[in-house]
Protein backbone atom coordinates (compact mmCIF):
# COMPACT_ATOMS: atom_id res chain seq x y z
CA UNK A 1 -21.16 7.67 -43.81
CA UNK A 2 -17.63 8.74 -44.27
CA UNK A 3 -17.07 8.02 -40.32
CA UNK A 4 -18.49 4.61 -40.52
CA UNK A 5 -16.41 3.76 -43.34
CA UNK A 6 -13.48 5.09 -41.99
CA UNK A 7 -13.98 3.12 -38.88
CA UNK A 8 -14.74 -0.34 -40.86
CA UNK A 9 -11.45 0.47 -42.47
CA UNK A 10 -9.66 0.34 -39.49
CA UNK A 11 -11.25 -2.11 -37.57
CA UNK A 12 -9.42 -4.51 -35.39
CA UNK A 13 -12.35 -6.63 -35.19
CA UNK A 14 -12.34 -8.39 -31.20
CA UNK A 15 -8.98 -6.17 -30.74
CA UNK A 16 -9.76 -3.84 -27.34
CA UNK A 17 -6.55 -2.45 -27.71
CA UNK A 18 -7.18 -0.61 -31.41
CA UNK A 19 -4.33 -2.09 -33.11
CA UNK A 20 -1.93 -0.38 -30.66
CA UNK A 21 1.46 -2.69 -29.90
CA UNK A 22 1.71 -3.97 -26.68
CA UNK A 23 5.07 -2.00 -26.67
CA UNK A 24 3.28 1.33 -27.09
CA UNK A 25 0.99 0.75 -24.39
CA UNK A 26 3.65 -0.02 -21.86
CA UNK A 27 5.49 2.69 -22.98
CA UNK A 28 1.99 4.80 -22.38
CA UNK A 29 2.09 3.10 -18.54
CA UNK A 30 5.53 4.01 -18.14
CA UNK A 31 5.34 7.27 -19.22
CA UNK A 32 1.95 8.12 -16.67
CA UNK A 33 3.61 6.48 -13.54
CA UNK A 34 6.89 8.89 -14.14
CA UNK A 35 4.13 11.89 -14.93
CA UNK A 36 2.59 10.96 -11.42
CA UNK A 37 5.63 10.78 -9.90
CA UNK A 38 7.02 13.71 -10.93
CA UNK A 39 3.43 15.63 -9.72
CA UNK A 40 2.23 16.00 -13.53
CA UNK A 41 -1.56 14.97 -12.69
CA UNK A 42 -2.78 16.10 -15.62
CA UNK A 43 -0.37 14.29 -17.97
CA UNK A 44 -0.99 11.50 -15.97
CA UNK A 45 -4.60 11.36 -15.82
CA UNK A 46 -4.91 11.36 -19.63
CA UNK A 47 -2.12 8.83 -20.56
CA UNK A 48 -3.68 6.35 -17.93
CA UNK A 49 -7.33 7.11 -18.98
CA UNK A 50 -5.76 5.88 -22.41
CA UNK A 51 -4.20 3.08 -21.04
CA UNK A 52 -7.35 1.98 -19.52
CA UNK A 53 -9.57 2.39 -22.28
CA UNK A 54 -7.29 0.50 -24.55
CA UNK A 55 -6.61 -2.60 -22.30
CA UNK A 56 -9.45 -2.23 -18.97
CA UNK A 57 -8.75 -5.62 -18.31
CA UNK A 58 -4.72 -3.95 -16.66
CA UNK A 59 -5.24 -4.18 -12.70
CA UNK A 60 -1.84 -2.00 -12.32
CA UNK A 61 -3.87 0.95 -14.85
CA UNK A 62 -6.40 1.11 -12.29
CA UNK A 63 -4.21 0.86 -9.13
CA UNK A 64 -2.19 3.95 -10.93
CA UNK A 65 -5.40 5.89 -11.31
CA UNK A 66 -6.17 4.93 -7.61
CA UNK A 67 -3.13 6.26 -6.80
CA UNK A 68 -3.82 9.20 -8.94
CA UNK A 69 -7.04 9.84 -7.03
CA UNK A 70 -5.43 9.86 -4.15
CA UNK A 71 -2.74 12.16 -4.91
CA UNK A 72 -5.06 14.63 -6.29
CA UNK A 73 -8.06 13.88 -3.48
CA UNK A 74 -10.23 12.93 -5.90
CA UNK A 75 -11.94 10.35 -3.18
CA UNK A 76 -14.78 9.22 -6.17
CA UNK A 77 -12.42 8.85 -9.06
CA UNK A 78 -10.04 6.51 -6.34
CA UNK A 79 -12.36 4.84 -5.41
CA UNK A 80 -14.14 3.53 -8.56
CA UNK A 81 -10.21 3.04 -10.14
CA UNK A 82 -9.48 0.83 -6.71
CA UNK A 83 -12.44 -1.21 -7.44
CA UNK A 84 -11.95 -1.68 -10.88
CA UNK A 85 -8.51 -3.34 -9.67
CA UNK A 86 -9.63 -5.79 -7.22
CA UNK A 87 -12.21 -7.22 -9.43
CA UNK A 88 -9.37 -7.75 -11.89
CA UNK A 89 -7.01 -8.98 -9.21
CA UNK A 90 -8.76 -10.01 -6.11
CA UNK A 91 -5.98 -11.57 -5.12
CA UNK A 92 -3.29 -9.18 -5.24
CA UNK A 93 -1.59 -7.72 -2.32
CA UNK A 94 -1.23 -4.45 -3.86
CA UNK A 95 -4.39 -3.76 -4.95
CA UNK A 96 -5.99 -5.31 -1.51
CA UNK A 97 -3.83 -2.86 0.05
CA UNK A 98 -4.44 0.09 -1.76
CA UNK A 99 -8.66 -0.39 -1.42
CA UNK A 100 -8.07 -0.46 1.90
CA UNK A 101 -5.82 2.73 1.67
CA UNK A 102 -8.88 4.31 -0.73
CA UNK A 103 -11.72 3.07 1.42
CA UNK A 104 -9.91 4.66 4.61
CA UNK A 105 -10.01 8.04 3.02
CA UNK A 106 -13.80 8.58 3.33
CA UNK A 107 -16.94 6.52 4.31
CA UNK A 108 -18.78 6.18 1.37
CA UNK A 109 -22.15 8.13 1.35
CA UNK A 110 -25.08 5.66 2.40
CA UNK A 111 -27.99 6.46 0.20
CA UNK A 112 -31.02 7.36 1.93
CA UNK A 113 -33.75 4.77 2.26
């Protein structure tokens, strides 16, 4: 009971992003592409997981965790993160390019009829 009027309390009814400033959140981007840069996967996987569960509608969150994936040959996790970018941005070179990069790594496992 406490937790569900704790949450009601804090609700940002139709708000995906929790109340969180737009500000933070790029801040939270920022910091996870200079983590992944600077080969702090860890770091980086959390503050993008964040990032993504906060706004999953943010094509260049999911290209980041692509590129995450790739980095740390995670060939699943890239995958699913390079898909979740083109359907938000089909149209994007970047994210084109970087499924292609993704689907390149491996063939995907055909299930067995």
């Amino acid at each position: 009971a406490l937790m569900r009027a704790t949450s009601e309390a804090v609700s940002t009814e139709g708000d995906p992003s929790f109340g969180v400033a737009p500000e933070a959140l790029g801040a939270a981007r920022w910091l996870a592409w200079r983590a992944l840069r600077r080969g702090r996967f860890e770091l980086a996987k959390t503050l993008l997981r964040g990032c993504a569960a906060l706004d999953p509608h943010d094509a260049w969150t999911w290209r980041a965790l692509a590129a995450l994936g790739m980095r740390t040959r995670d060939v699943d996790g890239a995958r699913a993160a390079a898909l979740a970018a083109r359907a938000l941005a089909p149209r994007c070179p970047d994210t084109r390019a970087l499924v292609d990069r993704v689907t390149s790594l491996a063939p995907v496992a055909e299930e067995a009829s």
